[in-house]
PDB file of N, CA and C in Angstrom:
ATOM      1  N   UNK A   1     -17.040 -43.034  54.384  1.00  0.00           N
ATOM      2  CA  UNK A   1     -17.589 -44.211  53.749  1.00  0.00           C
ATOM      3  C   UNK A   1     -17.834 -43.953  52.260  1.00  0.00           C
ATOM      4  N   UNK A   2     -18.072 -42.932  52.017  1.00  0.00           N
ATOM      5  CA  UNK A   2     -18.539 -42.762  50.633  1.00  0.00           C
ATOM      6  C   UNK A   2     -17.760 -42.354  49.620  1.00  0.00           C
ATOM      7  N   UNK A   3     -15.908 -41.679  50.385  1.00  0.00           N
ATOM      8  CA  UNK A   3     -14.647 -41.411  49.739  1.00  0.00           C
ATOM      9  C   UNK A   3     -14.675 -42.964  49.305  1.00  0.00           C
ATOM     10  N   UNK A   4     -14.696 -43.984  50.439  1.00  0.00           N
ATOM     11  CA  UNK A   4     -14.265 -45.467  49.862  1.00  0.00           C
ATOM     12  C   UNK A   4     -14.757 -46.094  49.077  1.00  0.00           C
ATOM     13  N   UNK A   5     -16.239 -46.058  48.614  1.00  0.00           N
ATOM     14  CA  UNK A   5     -17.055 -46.764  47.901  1.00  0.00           C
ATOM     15  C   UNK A   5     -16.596 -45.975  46.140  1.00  0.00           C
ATOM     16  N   UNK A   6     -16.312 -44.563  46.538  1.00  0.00           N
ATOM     17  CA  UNK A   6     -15.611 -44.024  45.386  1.00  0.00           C
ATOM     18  C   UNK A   6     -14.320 -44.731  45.082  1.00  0.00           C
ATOM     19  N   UNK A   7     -13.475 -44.945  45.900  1.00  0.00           N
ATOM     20  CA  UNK A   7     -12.107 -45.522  45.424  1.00  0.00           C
ATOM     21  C   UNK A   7     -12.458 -46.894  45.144  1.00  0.00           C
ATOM     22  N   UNK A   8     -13.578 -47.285  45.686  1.00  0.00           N
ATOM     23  CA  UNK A   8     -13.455 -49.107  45.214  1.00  0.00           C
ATOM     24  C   UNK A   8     -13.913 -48.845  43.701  1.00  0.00           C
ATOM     25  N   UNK A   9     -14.945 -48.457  43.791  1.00  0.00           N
ATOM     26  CA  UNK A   9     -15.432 -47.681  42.315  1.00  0.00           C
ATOM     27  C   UNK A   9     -14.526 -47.427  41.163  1.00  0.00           C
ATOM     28  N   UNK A  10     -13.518 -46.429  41.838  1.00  0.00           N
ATOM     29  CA  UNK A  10     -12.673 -46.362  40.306  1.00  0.00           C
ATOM     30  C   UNK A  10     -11.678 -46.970  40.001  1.00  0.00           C
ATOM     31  N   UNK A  11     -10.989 -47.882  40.998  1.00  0.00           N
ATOM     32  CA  UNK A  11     -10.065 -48.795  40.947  1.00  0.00           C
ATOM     33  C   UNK A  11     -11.161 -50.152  40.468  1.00  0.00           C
ATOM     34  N   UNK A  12     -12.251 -50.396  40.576  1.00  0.00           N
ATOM     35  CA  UNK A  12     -12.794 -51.481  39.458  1.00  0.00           C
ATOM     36  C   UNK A  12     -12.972 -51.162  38.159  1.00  0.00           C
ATOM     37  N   UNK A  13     -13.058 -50.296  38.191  1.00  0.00           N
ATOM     38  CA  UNK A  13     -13.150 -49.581  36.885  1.00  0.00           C
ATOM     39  C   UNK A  13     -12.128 -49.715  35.823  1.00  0.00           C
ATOM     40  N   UNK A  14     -10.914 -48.903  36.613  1.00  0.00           N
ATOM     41  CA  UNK A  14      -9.715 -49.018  35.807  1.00  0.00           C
ATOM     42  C   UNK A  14      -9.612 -50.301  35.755  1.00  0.00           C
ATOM     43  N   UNK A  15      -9.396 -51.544  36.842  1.00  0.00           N
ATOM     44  CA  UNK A  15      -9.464 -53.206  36.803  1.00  0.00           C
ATOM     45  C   UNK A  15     -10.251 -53.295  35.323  1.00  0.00           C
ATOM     46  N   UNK A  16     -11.109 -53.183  35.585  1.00  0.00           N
ATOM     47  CA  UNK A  16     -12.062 -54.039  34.450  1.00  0.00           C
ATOM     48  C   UNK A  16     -11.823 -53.121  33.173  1.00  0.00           C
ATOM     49  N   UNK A  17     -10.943 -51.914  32.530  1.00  0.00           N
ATOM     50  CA  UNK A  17     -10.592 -51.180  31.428  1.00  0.00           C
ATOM     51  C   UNK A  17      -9.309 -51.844  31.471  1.00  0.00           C
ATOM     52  N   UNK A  18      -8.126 -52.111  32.286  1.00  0.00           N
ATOM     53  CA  UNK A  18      -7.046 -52.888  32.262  1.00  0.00           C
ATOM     54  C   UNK A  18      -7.592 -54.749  31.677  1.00  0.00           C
ATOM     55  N   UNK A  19      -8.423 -54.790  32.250  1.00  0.00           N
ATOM     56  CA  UNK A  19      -8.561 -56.661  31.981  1.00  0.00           C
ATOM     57  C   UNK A  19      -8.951 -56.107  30.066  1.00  0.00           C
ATOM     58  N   UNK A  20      -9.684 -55.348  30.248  1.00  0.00           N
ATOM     59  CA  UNK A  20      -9.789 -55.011  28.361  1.00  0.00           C
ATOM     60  C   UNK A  20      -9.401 -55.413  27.626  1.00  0.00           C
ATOM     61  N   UNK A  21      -7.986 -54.679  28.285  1.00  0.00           N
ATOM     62  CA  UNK A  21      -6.846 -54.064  26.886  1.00  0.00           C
ATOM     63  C   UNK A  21      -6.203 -55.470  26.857  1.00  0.00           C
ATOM     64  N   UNK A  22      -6.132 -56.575  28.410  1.00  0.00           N
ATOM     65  CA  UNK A  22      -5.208 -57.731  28.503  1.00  0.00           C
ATOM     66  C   UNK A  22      -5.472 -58.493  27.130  1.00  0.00           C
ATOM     67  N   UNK A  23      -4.344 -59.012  26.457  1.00  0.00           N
ATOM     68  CA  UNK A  23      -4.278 -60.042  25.878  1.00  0.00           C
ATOM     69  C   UNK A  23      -4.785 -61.600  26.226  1.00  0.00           C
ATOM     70  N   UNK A  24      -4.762 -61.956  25.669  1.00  0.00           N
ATOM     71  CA  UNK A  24      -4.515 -63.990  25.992  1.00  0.00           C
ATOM     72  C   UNK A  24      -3.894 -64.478  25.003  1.00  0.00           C
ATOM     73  N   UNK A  25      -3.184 -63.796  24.251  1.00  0.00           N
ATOM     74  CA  UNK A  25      -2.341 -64.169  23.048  1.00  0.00           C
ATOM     75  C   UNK A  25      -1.178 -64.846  23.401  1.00  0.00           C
ATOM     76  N   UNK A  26      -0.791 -64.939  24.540  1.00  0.00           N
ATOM     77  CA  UNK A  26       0.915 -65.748  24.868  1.00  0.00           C
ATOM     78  C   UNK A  26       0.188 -67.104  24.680  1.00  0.00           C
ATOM     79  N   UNK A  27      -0.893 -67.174  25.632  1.00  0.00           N
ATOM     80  CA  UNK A  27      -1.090 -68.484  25.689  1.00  0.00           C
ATOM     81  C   UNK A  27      -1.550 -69.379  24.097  1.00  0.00           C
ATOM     82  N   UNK A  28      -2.416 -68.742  23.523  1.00  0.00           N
ATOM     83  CA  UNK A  28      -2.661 -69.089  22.162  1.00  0.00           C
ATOM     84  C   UNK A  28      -1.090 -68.936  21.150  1.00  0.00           C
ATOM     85  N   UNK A  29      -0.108 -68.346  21.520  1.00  0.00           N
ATOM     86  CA  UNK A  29       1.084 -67.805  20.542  1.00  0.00           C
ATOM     87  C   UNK A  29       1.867 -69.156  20.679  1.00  0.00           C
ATOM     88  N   UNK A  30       1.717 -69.483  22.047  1.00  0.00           N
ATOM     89  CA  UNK A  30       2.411 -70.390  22.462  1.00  0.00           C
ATOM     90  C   UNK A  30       2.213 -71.825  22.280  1.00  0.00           C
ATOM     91  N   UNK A  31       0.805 -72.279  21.556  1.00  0.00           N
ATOM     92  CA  UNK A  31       0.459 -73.156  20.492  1.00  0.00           C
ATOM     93  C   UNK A  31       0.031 -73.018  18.853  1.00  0.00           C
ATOM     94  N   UNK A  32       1.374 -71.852  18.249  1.00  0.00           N
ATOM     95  CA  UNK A  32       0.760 -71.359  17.088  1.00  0.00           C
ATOM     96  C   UNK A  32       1.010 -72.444  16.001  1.00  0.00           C
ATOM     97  N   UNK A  33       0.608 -72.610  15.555  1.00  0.00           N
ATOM     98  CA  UNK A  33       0.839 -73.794  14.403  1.00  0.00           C
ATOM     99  C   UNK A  33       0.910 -75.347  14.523  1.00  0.00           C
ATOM    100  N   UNK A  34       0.460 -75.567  15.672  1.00  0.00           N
ATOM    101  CA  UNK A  34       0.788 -76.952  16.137  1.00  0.00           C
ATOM    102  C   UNK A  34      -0.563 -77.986  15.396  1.00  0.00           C
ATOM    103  N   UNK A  35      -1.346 -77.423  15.069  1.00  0.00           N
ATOM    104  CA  UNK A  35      -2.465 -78.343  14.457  1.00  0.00           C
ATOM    105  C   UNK A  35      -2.130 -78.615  12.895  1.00  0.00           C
ATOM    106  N   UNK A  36      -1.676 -77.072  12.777  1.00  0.00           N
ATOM    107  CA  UNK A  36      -0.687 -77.791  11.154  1.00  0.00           C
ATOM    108  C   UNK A  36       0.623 -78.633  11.188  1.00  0.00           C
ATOM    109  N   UNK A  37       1.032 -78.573  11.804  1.00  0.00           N
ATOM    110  CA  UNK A  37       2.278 -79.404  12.602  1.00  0.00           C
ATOM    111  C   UNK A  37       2.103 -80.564  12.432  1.00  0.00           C
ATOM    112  N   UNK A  38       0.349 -81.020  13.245  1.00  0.00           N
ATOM    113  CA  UNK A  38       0.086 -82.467  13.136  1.00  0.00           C
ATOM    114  C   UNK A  38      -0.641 -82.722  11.865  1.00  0.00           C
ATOM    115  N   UNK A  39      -1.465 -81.945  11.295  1.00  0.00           N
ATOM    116  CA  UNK A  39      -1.620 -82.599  10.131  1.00  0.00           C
ATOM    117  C   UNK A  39      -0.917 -82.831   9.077  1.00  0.00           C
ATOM    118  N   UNK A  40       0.387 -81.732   9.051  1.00  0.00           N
ATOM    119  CA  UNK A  40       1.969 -82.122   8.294  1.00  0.00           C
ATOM    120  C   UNK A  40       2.208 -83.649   8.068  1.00  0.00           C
ATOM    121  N   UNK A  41       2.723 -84.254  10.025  1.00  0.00           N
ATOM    122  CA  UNK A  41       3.010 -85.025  10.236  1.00  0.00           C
ATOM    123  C   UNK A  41       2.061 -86.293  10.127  1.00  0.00           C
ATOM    124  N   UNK A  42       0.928 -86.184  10.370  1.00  0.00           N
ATOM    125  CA  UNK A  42      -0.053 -87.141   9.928  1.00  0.00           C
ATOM    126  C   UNK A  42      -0.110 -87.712   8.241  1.00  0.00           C
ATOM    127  N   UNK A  43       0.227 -86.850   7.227  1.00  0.00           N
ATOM    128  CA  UNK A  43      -0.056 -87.022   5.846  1.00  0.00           C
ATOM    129  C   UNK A  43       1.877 -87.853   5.231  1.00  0.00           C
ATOM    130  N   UNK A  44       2.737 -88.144   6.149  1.00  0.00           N
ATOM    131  CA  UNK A  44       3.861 -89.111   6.003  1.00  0.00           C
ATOM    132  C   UNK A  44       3.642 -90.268   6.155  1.00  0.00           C
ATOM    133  N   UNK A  45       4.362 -91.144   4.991  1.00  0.00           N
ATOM    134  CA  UNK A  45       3.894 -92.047   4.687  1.00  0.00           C
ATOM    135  C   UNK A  45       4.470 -92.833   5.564  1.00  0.00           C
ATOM    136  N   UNK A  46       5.865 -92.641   5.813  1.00  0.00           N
ATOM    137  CA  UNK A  46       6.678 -93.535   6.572  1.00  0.00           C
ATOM    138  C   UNK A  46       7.582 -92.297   6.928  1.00  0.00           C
ATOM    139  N   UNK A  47       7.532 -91.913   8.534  1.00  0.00           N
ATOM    140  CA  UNK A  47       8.083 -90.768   9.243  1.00  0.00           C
ATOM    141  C   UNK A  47       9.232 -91.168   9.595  1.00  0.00           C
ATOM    142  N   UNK A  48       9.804 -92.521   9.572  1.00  0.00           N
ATOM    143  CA  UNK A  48      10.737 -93.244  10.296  1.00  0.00           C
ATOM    144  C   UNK A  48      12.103 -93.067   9.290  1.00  0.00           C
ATOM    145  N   UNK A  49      13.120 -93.242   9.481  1.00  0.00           N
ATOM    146  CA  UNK A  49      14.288 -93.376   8.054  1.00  0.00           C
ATOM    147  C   UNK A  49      14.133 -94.663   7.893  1.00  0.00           C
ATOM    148  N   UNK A  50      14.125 -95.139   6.607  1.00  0.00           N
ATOM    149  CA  UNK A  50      13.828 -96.283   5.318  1.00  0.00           C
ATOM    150  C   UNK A  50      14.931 -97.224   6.080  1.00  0.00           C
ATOM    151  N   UNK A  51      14.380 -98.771   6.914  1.00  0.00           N
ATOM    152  CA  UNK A  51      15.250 -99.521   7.323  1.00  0.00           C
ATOM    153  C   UNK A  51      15.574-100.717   6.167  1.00  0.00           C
ATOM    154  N   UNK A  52      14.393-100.445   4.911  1.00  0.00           N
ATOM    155  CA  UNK A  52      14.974-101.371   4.059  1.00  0.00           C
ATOM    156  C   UNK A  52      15.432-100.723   2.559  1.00  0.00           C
ATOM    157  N   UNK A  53      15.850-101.542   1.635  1.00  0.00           N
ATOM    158  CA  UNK A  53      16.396-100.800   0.561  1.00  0.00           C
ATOM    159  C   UNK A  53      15.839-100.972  -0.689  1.00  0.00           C
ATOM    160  N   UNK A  54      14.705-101.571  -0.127  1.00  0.00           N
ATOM    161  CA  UNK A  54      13.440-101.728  -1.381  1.00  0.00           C
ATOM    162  C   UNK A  54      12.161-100.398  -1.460  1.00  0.00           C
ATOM    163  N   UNK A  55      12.833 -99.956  -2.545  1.00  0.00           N
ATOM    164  CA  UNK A  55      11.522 -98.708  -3.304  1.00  0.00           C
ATOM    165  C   UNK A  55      10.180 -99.428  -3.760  1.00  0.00           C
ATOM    166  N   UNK A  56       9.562 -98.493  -3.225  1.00  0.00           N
ATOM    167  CA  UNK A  56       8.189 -98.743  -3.987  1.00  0.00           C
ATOM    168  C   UNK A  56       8.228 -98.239  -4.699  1.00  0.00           C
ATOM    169  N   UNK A  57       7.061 -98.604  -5.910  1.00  0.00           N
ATOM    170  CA  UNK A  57       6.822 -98.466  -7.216  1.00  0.00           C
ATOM    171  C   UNK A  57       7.590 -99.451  -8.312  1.00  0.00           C
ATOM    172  N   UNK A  58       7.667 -98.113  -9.386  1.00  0.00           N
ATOM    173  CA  UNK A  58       8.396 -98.984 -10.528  1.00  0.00           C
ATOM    174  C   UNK A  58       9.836 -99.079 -10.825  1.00  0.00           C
ATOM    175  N   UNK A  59      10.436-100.126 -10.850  1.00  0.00           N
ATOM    176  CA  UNK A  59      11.686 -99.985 -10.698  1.00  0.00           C
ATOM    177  C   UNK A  59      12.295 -99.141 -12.191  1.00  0.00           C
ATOM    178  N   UNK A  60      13.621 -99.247 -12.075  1.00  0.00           N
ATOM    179  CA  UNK A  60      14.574 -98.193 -13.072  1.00  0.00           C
ATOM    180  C   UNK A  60      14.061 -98.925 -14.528  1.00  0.00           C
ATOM    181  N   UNK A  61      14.695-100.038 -14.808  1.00  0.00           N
ATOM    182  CA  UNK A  61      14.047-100.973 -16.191  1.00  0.00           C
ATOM    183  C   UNK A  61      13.054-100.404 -16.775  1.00  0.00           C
ATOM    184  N   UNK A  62      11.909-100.542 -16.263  1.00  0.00           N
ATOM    185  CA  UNK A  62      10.559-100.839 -16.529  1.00  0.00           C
ATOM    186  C   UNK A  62      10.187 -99.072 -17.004  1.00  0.00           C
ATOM    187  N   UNK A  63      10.921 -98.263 -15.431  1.00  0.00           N
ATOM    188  CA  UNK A  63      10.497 -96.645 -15.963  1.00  0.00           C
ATOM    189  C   UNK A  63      10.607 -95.898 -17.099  1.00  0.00           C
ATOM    190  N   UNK A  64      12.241 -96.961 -17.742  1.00  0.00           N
ATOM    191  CA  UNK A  64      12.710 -96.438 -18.621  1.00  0.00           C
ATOM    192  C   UNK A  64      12.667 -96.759 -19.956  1.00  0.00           C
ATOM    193  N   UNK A  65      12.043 -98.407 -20.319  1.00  0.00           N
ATOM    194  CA  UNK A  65      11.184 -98.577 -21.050  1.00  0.00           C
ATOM    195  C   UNK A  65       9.928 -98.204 -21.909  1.00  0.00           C
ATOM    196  N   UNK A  66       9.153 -97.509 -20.473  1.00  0.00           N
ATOM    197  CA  UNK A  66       7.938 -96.580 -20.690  1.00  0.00           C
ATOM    198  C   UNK A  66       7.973 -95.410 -20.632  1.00  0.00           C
ATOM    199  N   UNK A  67       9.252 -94.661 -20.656  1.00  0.00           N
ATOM    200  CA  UNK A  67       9.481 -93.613 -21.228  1.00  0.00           C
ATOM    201  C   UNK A  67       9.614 -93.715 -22.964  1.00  0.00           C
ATOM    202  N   UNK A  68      10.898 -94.634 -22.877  1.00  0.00           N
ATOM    203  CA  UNK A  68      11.444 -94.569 -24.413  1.00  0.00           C
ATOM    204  C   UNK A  68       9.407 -94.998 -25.521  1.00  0.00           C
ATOM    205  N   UNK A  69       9.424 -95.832 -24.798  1.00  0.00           N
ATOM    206  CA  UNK A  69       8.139 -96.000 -25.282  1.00  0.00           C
ATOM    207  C   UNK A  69       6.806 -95.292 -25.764  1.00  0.00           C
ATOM    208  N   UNK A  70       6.908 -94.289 -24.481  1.00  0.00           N
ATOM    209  CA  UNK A  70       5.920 -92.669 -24.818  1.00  0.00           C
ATOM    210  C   UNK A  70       6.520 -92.116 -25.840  1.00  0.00           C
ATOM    211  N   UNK A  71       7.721 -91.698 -25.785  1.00  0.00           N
ATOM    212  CA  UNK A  71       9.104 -90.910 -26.311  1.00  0.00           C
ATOM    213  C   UNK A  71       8.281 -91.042 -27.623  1.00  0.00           C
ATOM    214  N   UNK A  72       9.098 -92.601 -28.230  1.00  0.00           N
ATOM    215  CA  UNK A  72       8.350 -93.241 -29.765  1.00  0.00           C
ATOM    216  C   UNK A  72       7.406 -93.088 -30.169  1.00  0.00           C
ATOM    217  N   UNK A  73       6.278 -93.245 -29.052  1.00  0.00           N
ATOM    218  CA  UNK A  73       4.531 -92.999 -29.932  1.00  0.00           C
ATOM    219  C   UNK A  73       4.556 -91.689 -29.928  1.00  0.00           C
ATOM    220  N   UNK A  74       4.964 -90.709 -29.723  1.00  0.00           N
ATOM    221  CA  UNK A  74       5.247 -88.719 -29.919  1.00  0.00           C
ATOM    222  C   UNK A  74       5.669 -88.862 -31.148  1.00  0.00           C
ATOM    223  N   UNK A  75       6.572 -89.447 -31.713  1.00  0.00           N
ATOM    224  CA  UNK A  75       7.626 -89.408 -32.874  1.00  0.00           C
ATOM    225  C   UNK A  75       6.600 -89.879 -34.203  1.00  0.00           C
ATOM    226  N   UNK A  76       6.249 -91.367 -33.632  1.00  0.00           N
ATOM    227  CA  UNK A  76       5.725 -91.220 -35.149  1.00  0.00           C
ATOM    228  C   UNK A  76       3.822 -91.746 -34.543  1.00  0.00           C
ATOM    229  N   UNK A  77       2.975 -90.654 -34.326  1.00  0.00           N
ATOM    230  CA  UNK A  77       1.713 -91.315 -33.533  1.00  0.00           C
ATOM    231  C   UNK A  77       0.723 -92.299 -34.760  1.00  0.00           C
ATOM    232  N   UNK A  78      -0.109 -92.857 -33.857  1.00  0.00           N
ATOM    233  CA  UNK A  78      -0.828 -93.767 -35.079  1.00  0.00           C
ATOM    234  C   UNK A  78      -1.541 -92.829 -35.945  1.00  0.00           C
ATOM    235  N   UNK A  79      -1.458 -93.518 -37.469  1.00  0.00           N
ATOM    236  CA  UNK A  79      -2.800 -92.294 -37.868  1.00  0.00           C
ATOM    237  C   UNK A  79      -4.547 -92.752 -37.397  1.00  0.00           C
ATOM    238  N   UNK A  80      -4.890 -91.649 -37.302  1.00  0.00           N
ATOM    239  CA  UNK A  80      -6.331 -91.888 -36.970  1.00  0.00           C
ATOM    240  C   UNK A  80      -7.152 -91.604 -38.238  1.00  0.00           C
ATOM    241  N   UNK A  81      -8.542 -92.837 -38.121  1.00  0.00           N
ATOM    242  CA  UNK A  81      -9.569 -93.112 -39.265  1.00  0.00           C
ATOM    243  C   UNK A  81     -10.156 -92.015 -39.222  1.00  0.00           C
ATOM    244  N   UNK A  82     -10.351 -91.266 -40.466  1.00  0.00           N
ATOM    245  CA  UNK A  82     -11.283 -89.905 -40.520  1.00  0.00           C
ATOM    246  C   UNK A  82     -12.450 -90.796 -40.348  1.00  0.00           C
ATOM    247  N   UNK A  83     -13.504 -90.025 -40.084  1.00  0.00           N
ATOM    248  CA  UNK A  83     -14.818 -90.429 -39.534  1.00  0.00           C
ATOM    249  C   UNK A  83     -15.814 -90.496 -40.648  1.00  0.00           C
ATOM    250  N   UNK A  84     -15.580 -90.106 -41.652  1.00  0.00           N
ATOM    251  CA  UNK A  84     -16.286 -89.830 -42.805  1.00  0.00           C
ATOM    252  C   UNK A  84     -16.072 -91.825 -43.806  1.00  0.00           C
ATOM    253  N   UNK A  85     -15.253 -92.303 -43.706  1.00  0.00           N
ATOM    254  CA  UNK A  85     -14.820 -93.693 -44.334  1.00  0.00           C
ATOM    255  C   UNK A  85     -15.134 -94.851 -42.981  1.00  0.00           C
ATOM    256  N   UNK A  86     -16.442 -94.830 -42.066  1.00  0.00           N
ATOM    257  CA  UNK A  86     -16.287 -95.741 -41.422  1.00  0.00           C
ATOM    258  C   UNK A  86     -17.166 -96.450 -41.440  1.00  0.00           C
ATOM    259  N   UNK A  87     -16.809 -97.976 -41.690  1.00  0.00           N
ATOM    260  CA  UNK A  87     -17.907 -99.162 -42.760  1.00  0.00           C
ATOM    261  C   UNK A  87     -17.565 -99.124 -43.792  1.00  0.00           C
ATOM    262  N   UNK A  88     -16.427 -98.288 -44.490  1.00  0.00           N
ATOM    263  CA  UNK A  88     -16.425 -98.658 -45.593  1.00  0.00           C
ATOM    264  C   UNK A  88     -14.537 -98.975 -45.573  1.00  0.00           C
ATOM    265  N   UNK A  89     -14.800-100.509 -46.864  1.00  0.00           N
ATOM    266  CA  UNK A  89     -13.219-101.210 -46.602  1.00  0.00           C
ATOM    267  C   UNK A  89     -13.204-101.447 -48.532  1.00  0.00           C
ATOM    268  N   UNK A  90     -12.199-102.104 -48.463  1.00  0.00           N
ATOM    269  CA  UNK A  90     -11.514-102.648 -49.758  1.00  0.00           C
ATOM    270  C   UNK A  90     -11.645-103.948 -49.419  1.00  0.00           C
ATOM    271  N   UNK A  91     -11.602-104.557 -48.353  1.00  0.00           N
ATOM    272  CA  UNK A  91     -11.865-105.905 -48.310  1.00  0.00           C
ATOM    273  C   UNK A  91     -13.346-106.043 -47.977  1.00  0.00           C
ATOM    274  N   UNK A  92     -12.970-107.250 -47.855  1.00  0.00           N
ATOM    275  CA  UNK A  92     -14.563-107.961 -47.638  1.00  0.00           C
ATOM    276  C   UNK A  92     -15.358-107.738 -45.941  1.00  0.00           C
ATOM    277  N   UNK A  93     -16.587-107.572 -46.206  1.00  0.00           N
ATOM    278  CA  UNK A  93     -17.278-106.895 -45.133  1.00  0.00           C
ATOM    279  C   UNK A  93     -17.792-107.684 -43.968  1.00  0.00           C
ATOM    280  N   UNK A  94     -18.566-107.465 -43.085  1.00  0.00           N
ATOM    281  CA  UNK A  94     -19.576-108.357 -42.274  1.00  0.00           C
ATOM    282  C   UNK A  94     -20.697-108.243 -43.225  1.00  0.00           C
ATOM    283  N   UNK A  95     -20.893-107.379 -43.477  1.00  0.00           N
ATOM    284  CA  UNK A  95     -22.372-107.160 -44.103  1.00  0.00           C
ATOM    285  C   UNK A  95     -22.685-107.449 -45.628  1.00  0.00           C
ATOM    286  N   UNK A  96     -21.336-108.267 -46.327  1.00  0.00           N
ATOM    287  CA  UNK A  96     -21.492-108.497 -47.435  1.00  0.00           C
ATOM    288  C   UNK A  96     -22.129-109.912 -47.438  1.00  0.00           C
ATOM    289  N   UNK A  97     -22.634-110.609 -48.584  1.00  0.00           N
ATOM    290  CA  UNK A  97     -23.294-111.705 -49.051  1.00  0.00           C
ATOM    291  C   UNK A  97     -22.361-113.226 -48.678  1.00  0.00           C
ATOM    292  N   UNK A  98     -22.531-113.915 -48.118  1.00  0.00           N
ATOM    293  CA  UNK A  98     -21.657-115.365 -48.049  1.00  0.00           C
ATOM    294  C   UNK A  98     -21.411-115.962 -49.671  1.00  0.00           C
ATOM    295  N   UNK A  99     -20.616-115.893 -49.964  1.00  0.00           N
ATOM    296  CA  UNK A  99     -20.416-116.717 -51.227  1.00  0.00           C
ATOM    297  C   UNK A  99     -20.861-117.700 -51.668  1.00  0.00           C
ATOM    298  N   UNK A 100     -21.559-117.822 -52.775  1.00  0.00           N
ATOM    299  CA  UNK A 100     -22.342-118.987 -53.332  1.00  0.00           C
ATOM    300  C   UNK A 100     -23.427-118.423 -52.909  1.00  0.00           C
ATOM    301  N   UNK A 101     -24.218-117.224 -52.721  1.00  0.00           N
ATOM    302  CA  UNK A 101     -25.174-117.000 -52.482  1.00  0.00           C
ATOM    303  C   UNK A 101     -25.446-115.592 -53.065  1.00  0.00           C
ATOM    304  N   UNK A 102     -26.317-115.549 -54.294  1.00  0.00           N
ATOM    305  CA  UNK A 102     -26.777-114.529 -55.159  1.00  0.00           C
ATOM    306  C   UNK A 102     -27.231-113.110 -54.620  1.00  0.00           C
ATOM    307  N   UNK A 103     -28.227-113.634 -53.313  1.00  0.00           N
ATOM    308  CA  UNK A 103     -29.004-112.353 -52.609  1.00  0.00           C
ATOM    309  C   UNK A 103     -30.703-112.784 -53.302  1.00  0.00           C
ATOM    310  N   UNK A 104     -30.846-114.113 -54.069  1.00  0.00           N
ATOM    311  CA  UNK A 104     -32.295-113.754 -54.762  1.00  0.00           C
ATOM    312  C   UNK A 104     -32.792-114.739 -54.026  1.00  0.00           C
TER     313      UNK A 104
END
C-alpha cells in the first residue's frame, strides 16, 4: 500500500511539473492578430470596390487652381505692415477733424 501511494505520489508530481512546462500558446497563436485585423478593417471607409465613378472631394479643376494659386502667393507674397507705422497714413484718418471744423 505504501509502494502505491508512492507511485501515485510521483506520477502527480511529474503530472503537475509536466502541466508546468505545457503551453496554451497554440490556442492564443491561433488568434494572433485578429483584433488588429478588426480594427484595420473597421477604420475603411468603404471596404467594398467603388460601384460608382464619383470621387469625393475636390475635383481636378478646382485642385489645380489652388495649387497654381499657392504656387503664386510663394512667388511674389504680400508685403507685411511693420508694426512700428500703425495709425499712421498719408491720407486722411478716422481720428482726424471733419472739415469745416477748426477743433476750437
Amino acid at each position: 500500500m505504501m509502494l502505491r501511494c508512492a507511485a501515485i505520489g510521483a506520477s502527480t508530481a511529474v503530472c503537475l511539473t509536466l502541466a508546468g512546462c505545457m503551453s496554451s500558446s497554440p490556442i492564443w497563436d491561433a488568434h494572433m492578430g485578429e483584433s488588429v485585423r478588426n480594427v484595420m478593417h473597421a477604420q475603411i471607409i468603404h471596404p467594398g470596390p467603388p460601384t460608382d465613378d464619383d470621387a469625393r472631394g475636390t475635383d481636378g479643376r478646382a485642385a489645380v487652381a489652388a495649387m497654381k494659386n499657392y504656387d503664386k502667393s510663394l512667388r511674389s507674397p504680400t508685403p507685411t505692415a511693420s508694426p512700428f507705422v500703425i495709425g499712421v497714413s498719408s491720407g486722411g484718418s478716422p481720428m482726424s477733424a471733419p472739415s469745416g471744423d477748426t477743433g476750437q
